[in-house]
N, C-alpha and C. Protein backbone atom coordinates (compact mmCIF):
# COMPACT_ATOMS: atom_id res chain seq x y z
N UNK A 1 6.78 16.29 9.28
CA UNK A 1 6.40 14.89 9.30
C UNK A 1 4.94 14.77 8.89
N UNK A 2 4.62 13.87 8.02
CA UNK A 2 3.28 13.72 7.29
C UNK A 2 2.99 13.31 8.54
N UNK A 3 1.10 13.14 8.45
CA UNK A 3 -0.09 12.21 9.21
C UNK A 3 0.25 11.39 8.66
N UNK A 4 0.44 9.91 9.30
CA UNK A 4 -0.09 8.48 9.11
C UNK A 4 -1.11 8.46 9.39
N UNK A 5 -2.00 7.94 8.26
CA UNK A 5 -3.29 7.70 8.25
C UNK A 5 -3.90 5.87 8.73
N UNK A 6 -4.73 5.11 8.98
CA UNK A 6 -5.16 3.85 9.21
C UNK A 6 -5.99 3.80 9.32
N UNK A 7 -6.98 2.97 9.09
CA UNK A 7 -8.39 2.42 9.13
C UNK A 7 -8.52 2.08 10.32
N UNK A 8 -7.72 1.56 11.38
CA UNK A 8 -7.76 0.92 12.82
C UNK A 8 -8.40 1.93 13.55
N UNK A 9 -7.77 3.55 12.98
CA UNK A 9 -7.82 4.73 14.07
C UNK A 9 -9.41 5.43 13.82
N UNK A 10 -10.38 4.99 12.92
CA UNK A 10 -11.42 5.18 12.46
C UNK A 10 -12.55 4.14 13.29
N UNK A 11 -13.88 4.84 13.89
CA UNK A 11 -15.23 4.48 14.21
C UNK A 11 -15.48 3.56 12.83
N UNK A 12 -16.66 2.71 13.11
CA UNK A 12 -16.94 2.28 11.80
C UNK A 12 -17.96 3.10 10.69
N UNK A 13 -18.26 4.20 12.22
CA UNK A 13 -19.41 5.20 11.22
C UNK A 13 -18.60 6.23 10.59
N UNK A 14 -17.33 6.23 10.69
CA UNK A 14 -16.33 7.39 9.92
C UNK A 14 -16.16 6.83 8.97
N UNK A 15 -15.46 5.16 8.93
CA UNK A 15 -14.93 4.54 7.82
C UNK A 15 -16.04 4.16 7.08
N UNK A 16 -17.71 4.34 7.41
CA UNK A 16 -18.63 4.40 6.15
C UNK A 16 -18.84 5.62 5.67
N UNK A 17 -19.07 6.77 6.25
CA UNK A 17 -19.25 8.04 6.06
C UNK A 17 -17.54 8.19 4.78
N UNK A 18 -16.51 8.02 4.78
CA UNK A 18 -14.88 7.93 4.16
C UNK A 18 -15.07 6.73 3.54
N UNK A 19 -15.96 6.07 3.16
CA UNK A 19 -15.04 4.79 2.94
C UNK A 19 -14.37 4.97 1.12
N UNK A 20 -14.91 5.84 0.69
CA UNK A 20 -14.14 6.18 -0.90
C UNK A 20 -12.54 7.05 -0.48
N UNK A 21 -12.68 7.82 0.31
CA UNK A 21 -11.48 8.35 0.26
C UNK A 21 -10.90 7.66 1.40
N UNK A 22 -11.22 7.13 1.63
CA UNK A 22 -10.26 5.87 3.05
C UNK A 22 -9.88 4.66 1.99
N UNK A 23 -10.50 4.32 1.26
CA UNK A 23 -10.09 3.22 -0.17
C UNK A 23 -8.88 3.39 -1.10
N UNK A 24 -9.37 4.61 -1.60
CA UNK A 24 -8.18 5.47 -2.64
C UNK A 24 -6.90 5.29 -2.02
N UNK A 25 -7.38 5.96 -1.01
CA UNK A 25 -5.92 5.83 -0.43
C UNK A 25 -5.20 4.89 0.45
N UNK A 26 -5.44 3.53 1.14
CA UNK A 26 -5.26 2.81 1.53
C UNK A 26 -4.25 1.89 0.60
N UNK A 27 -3.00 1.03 1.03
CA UNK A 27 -2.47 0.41 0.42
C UNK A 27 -3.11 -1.40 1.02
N UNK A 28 -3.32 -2.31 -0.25
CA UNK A 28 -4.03 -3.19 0.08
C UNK A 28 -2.70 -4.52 -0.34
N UNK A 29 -2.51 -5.37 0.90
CA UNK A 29 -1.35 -6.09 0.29
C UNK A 29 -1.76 -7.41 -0.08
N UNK A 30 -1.48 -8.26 -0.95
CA UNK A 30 -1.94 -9.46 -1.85
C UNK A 30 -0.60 -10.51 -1.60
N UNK A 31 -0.31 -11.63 -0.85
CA UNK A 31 0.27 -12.31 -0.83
C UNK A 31 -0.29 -13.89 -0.17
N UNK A 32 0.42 -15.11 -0.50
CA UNK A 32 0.43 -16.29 -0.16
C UNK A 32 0.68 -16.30 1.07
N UNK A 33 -0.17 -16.85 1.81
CA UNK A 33 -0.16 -17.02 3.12
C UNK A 33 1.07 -18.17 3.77
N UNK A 34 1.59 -18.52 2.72
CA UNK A 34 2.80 -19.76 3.46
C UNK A 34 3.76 -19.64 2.27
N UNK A 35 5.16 -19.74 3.18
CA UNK A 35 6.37 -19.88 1.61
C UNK A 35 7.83 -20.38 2.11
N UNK A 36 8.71 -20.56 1.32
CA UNK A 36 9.69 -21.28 1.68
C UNK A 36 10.70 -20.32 1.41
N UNK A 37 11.33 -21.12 3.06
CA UNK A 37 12.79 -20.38 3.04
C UNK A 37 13.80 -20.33 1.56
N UNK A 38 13.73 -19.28 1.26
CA UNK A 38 15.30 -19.31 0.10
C UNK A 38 14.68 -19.49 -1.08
N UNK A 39 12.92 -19.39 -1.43
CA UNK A 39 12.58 -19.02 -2.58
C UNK A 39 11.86 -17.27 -2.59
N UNK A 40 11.67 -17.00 -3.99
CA UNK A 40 11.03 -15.93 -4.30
C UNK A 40 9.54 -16.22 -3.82
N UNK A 41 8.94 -14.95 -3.22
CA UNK A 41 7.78 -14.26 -2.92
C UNK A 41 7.13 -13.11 -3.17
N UNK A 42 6.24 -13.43 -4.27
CA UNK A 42 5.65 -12.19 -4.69
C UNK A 42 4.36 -11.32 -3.66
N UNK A 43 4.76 -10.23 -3.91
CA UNK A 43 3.93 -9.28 -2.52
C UNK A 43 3.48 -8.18 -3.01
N UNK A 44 2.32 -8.13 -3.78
CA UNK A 44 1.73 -7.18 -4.27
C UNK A 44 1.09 -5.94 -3.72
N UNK A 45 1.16 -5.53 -3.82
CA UNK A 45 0.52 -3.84 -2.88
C UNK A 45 -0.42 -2.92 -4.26
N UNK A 46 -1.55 -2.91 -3.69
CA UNK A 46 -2.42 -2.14 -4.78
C UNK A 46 -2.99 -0.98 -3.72
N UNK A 47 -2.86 0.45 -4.24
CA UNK A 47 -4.04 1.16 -3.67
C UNK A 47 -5.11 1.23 -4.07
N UNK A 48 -6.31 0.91 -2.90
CA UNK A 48 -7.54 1.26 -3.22
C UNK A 48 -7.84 -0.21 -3.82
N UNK A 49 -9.10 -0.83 -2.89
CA UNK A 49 -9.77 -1.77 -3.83
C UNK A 49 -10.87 -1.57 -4.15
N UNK A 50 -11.62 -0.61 -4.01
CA UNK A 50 -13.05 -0.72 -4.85
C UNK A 50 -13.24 0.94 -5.38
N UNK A 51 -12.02 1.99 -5.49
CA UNK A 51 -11.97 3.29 -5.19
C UNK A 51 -10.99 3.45 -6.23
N UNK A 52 -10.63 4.39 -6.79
CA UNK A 52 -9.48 4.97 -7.82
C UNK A 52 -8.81 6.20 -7.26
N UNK A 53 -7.57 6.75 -7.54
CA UNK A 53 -6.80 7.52 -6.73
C UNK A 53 -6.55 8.37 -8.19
N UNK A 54 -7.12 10.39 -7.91
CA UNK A 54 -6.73 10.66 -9.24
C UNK A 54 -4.72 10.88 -9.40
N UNK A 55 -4.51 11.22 -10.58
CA UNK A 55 -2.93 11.03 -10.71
C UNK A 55 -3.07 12.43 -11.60
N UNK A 56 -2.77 13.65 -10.93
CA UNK A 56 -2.98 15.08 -11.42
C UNK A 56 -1.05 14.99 -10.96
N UNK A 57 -1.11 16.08 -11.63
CA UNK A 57 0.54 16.92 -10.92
C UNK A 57 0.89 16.88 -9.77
N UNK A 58 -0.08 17.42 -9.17
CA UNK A 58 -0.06 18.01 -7.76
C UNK A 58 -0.89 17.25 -6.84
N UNK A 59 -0.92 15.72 -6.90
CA UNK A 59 -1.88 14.97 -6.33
C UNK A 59 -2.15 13.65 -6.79
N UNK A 60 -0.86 12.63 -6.51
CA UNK A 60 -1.13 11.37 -6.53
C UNK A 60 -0.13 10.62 -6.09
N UNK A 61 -0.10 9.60 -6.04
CA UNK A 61 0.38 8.51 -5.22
C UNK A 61 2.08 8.55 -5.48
N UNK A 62 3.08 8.85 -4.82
CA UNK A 62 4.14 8.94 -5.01
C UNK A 62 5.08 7.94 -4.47
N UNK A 63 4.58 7.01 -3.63
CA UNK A 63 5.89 5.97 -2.82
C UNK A 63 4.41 5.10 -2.31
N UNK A 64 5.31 3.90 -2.54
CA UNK A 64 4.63 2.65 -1.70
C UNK A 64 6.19 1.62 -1.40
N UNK A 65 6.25 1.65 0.62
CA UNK A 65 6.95 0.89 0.86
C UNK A 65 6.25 -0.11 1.35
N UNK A 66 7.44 -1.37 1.25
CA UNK A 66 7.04 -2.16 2.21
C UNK A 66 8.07 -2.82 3.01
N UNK A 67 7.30 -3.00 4.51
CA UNK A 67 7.96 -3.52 6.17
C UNK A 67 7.79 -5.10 6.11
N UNK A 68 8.76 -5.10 6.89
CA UNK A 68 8.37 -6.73 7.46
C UNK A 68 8.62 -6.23 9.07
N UNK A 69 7.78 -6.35 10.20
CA UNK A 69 7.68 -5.66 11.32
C UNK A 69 8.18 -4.06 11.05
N UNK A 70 9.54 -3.59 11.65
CA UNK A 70 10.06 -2.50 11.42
C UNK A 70 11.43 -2.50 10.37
N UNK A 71 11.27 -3.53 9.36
CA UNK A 71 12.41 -3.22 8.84
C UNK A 71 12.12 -3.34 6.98
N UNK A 72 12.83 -2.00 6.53
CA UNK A 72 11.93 -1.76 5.39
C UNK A 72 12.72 -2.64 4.56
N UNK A 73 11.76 -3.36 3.55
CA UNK A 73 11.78 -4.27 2.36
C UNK A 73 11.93 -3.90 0.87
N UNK A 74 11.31 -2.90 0.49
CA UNK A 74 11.44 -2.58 -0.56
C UNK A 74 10.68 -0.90 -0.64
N UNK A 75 11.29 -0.59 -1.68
CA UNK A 75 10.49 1.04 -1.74
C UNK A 75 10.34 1.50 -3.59
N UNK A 76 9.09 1.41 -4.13
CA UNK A 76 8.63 2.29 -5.23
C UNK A 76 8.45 3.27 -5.04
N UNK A 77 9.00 4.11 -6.15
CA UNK A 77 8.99 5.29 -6.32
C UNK A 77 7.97 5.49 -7.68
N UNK A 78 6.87 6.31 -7.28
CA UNK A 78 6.38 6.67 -8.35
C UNK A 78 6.20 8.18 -9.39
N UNK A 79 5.81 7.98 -10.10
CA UNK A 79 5.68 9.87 -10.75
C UNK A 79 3.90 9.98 -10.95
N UNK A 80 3.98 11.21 -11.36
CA UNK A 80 2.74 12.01 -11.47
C UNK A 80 2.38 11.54 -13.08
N UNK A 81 1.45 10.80 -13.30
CA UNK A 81 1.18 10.05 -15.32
C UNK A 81 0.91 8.75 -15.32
N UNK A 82 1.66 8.25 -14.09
CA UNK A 82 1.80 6.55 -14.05
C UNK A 82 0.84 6.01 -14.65
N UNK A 83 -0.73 6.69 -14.31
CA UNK A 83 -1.99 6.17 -14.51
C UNK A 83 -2.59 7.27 -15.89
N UNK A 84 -1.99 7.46 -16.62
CA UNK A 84 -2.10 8.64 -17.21
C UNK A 84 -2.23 10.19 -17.27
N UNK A 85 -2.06 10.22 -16.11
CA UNK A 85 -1.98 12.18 -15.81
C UNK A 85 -3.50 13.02 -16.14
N UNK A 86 -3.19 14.04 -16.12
CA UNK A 86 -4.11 14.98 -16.40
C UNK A 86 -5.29 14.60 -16.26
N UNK A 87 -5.71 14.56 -14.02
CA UNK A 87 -6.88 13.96 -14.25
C UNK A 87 -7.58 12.87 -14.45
N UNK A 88 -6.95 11.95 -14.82
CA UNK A 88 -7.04 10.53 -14.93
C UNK A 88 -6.71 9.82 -13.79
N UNK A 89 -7.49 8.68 -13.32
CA UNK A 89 -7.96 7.80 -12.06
C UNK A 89 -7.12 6.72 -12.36
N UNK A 90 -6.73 5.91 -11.32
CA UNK A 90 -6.40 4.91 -11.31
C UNK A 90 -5.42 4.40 -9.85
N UNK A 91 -5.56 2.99 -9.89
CA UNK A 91 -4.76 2.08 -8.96
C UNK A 91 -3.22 1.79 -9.11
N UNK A 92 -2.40 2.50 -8.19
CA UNK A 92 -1.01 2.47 -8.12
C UNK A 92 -1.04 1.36 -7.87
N UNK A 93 -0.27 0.42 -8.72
CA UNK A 93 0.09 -1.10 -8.25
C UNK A 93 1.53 -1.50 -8.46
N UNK A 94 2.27 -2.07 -7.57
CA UNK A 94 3.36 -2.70 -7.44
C UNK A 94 3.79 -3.97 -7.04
N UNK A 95 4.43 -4.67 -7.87
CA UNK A 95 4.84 -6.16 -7.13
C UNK A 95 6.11 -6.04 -6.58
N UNK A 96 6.22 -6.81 -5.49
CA UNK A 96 7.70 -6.20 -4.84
C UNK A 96 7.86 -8.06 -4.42
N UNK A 97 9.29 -8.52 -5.26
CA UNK A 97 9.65 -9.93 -5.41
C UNK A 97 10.81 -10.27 -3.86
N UNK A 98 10.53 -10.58 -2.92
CA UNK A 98 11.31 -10.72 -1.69
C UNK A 98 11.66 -12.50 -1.38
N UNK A 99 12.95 -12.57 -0.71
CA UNK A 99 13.28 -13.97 -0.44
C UNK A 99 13.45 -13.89 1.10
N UNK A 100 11.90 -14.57 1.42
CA UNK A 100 12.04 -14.32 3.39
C UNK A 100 12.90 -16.00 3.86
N UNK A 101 13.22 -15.68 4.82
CA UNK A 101 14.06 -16.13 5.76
C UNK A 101 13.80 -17.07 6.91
N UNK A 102 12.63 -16.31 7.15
CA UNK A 102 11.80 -16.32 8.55
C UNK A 102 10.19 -15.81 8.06
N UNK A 103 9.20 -16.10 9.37
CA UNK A 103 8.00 -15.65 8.78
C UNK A 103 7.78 -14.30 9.09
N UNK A 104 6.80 -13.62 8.24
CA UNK A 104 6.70 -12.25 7.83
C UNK A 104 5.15 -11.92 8.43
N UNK A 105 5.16 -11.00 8.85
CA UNK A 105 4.44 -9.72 8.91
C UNK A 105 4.26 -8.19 8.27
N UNK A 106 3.63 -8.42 7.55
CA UNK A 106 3.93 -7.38 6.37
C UNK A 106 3.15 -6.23 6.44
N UNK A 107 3.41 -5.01 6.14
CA UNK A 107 2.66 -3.41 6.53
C UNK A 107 3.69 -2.85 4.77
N UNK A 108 2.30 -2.62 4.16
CA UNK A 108 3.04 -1.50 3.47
C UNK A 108 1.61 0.39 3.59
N UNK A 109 2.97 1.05 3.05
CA UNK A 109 3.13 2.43 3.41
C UNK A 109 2.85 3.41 2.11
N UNK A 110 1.73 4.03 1.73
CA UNK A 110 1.78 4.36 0.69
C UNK A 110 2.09 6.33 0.89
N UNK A 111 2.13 7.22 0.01
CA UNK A 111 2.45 8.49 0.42
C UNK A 111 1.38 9.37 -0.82
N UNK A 112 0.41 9.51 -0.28
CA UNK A 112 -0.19 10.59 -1.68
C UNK A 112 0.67 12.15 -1.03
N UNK A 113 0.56 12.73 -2.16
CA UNK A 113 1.18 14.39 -1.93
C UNK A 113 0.62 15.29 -1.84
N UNK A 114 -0.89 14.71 -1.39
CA UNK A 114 -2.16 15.69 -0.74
C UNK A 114 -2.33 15.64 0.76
N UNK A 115 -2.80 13.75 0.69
CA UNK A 115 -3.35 13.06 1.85
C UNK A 115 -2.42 12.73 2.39
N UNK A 116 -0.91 12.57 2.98
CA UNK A 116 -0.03 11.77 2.98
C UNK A 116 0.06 10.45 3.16
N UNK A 117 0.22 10.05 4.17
CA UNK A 117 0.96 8.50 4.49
C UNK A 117 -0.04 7.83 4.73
N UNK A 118 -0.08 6.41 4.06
CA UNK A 118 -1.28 5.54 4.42
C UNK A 118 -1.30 4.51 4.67
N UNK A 119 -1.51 3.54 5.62
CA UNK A 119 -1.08 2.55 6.53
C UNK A 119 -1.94 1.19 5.88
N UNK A 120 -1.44 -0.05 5.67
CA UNK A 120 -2.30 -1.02 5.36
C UNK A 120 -2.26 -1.58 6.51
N UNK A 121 -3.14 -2.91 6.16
CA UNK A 121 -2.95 -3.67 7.58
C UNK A 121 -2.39 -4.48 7.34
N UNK A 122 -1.66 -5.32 8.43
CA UNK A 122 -0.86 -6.22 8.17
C UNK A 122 -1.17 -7.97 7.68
N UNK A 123 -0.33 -8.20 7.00
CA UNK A 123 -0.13 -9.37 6.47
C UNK A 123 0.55 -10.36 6.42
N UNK A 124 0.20 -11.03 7.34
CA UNK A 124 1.01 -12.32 7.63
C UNK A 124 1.80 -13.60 6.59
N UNK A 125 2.97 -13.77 6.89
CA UNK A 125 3.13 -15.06 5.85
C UNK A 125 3.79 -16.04 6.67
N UNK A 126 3.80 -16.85 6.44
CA UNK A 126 4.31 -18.53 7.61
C UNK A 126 5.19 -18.87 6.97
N UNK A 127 6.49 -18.88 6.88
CA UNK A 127 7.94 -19.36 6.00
C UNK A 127 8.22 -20.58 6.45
N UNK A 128 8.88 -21.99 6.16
CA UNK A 128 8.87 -22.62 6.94
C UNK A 128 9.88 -23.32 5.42
């Protein structure tokens, strides 16, 4: 079982001392704070907002899910190039298109194949 990693479980003098490799790897979620029952909702998940994640063979971002409390929503699968390979930096980004029901609380889950599992924080949406 990988470490789940989180920013919550970090001093604030760790998460300045980390804050590039606490970035990289962090999944950051981008959505509308209010939406309607029985339409589409776009829910973007980017890793890393001010940080780049390299994308080698053996070392980059391979899965970003996403929860609504405990129940999983959607799951990307990624490969080793996405961002060009060999060494080359960049932000795993995914839009994941969901039709909520009810209002949401959102956690997505990203997996590097160094660092493992990486926890965002959650994100609220008001359905109504």
């Amino acid at each position: 079982m990988p470490n789940i990693n989180a920013y919550v479980e970090l001093s604030p003098e760790e998460k300045e001392a980390k804050k590039d490799y606490i970035d990289r790897h962090s999944p950051f979620i981008t959505v509308a704070p209010n939406a309607k029952v029985g339409e589409k909702l776009a829910v973007n998940v980017r890793l890393g907002k001010n940080y780049t994640h390299p994308d080698d063979t053996d070392h980059y971002i391979n899965e970003i899910k996403l929860f609504d409390r405990e129940t999983l929503l959607a799951t990307a699968t990624l490969l080793s190039g996405i961002n060009g390979g060999h060494g080359n930096k960049g932000q795993a980004e995914v839009t994941f298109f969901i039709v909520p029901q009810k209002n949401l609380k959102l956690v997505a889950l990203s997996y590097c194949t160094k660092h493992g599992l990486w926890q965002s924080d959650p994100a609220e949406v008001a359905v109504s």
